[in-house]
Protein backbone atom coordinates (compact mmCIF):
# COMPACT_ATOMS: atom_id res chain seq x y z
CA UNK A 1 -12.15 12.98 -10.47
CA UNK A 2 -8.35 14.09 -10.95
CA UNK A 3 -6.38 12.24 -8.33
CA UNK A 4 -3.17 14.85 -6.49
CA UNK A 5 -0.43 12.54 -6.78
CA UNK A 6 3.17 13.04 -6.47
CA UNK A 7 5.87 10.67 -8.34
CA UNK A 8 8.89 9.80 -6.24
CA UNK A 9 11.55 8.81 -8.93
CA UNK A 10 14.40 6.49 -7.75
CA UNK A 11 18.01 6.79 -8.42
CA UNK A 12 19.00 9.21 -11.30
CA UNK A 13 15.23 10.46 -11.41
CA UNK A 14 12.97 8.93 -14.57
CA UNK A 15 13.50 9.48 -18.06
CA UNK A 16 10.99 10.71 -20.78
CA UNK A 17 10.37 6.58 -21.19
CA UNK A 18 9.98 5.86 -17.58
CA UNK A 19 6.40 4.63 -16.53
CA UNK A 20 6.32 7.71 -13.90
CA UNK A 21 7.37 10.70 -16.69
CA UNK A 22 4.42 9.13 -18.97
CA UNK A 23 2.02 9.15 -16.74
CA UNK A 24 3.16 12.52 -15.47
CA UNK A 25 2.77 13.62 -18.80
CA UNK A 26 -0.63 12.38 -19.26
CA UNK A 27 -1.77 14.00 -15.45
CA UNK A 28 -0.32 17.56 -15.87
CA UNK A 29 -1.52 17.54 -11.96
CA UNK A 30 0.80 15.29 -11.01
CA UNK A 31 4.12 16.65 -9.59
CA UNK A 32 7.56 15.35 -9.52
CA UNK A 33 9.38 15.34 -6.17
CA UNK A 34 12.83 16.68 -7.17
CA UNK A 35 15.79 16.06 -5.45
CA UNK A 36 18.87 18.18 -4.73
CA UNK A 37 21.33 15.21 -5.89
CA UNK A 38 19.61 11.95 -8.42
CA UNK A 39 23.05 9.92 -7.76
CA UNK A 40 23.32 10.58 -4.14
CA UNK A 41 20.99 8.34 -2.17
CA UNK A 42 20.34 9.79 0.93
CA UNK A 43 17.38 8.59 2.67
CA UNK A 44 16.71 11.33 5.40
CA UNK A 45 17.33 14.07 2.45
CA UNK A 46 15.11 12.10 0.05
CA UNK A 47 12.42 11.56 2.69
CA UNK A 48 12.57 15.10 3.90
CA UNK A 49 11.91 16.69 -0.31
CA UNK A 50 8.68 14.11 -0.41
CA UNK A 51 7.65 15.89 3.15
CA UNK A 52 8.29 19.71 1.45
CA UNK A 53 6.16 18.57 -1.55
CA UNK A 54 3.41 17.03 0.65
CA UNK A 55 3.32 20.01 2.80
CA UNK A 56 3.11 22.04 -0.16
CA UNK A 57 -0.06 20.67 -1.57
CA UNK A 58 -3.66 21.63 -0.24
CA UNK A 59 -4.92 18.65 0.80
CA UNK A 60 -3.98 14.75 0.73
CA UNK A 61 -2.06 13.05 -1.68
CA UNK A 62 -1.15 9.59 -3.29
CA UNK A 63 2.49 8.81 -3.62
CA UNK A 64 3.51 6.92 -6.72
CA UNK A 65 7.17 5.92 -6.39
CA UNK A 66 9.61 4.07 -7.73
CA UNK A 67 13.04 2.50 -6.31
CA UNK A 68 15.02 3.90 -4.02
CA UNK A 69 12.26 6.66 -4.17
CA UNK A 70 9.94 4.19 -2.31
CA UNK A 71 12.50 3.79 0.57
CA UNK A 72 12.19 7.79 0.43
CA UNK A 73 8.38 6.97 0.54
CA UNK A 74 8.74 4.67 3.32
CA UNK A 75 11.24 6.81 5.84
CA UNK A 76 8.78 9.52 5.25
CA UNK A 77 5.81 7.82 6.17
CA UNK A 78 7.78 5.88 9.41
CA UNK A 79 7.78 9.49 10.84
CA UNK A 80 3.78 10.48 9.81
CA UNK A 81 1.40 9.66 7.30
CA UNK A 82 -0.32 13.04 7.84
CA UNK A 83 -1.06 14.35 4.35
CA UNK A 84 -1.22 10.64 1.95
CA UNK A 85 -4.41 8.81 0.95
CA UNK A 86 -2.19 6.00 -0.05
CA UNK A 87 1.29 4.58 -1.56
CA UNK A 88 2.39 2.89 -4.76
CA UNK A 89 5.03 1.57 -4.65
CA UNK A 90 7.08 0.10 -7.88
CA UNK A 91 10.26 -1.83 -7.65
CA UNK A 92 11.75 -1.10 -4.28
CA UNK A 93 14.98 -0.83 -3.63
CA UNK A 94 16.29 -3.66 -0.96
CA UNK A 95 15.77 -1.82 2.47
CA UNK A 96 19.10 -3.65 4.05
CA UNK A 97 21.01 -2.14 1.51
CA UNK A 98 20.62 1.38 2.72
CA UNK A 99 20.40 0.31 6.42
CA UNK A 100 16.71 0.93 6.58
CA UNK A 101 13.89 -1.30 7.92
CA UNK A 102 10.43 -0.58 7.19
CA UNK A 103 7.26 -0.63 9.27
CA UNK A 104 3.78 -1.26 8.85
CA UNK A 105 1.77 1.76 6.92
CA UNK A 106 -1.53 3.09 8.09
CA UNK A 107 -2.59 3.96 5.02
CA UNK A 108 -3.32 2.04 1.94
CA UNK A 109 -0.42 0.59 -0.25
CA UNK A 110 0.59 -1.45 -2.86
CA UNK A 111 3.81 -2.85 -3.58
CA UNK A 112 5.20 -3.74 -7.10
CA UNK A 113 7.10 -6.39 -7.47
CA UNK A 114 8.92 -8.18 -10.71
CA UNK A 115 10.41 -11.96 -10.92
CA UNK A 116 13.47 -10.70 -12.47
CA UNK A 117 14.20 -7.19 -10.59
CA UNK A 118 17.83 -7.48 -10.22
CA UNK A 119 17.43 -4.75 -6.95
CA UNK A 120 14.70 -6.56 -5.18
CA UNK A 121 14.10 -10.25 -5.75
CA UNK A 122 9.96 -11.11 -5.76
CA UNK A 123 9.95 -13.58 -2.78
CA UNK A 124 11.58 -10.35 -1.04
CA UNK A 125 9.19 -8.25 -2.27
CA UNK A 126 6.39 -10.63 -0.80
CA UNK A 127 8.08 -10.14 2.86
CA UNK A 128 8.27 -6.53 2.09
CA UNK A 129 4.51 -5.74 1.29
CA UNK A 130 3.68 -8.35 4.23
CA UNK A 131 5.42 -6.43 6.05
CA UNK A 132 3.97 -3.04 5.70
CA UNK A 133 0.11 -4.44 5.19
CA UNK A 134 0.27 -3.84 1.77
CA UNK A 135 -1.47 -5.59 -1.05
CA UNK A 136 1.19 -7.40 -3.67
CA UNK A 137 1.04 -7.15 -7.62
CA UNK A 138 2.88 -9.21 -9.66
CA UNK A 139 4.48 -7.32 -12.44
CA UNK A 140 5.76 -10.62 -14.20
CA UNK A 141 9.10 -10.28 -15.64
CA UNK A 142 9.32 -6.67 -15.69
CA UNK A 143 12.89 -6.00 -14.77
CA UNK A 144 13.29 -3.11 -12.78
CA UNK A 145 9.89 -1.80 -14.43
CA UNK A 146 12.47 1.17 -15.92
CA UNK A 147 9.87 1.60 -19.23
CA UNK A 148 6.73 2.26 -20.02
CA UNK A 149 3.91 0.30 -17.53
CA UNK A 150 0.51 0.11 -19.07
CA UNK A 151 -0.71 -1.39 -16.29
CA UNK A 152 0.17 1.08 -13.64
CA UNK A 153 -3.23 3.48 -14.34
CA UNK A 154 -5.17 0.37 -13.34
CA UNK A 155 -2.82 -0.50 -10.17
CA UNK A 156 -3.31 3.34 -9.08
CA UNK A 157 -7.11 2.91 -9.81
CA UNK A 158 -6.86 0.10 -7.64
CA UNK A 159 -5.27 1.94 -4.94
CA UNK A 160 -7.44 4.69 -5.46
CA UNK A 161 -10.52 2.55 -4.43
CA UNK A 162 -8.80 1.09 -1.43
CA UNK A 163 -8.38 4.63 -0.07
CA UNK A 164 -11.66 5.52 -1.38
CA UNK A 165 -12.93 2.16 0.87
CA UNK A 166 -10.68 3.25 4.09
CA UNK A 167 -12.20 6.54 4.21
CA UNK A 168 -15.97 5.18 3.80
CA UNK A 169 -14.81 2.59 6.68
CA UNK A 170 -13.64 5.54 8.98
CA UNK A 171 -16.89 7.66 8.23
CA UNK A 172 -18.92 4.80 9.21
CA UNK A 173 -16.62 4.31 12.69
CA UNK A 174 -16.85 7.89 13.27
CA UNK A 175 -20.44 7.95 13.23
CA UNK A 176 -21.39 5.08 14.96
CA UNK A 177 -18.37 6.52 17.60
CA UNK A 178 -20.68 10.05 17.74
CA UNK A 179 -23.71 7.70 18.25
């Protein structure tokens, strides 16, 4: 089954080489939140294109994003999670350096982190994904994960089955809640 997902690129958008455009290309149902400036980085215009895309779908989505797109991700989802199955997010940007300080998510997420990200160190990505309740993948030394990712299919899979799990666990609750 197709998955709806929308990539949220980080500053300067993603190249035709960037993990997000590949696998964009390979899902022609994926869509690319666009935003009005790539060098600006404003969060509350950032986070407020993701919520026009979401609303514009029919039905949930995943969020795959990357950089200062999962900040985006993140304000967004501080304000409602109405309208995401779950989160990827790849290579955050450092929340104190746009002022921003992230909450726990409701839904299920993953965080990306590399040892040699010069925008997010990996013990800081740790704190980050403890932080929100997400689970924490270790992209080795991956830079800024800026490329091509082979393994990000199989971390969306992965996310993909939590969400798959969270809904099973909230049928089960709802039913024994009905009696």
């Amino acid at each position: 089954m197709e998955r709806r997902v929308l990539t949220v690129p980080g500053l300067r958008g993603s190249g035709p080489g960037h993990w997000q455009s590949l696998l964009e290309a390979k899902h022609r149902s994926w869509r690319r939140v666009l935003q009005h400036d790539w060098l600006a980085p404003r969060l509350a215009d950032w986070a407020a294109a993701l919520d026009a895309a979401i609303a514009a779908e029919h039905g949930p989505v995943f969020v795959a994003a990357h950089g200062f797109g999962c900040l985006a991700t993140l304000a967004r989802l501080a304000r409602t999670s109405d309208g995401v199955s779950g989160v990827l997010l790849v290579a955050p940007r450092d929340p104190d350096e746009f002022h921003f300080v992230p909450e726990a998510l409701p839904i299920p997420a993953i965080v990306v982190g590399s040892h040699d990200d010069p925008c997010l160190s990996f013990g800081e990505a740790r704190m980050l994904a403890h932080t929100l309740g997400a689970t924490l993948v270790d992209a080795g030394d991956a830079g800024h994960v800026d490329g091509a990712w082979p393994r990000g299919e199989r971390v969306l899979a992965r996310l993909f089955s939590m969400a798959d799990a969270r809904e099973r666990e909230l049928a089960v609750a709802l039913a024994m809640a009905n009696g």
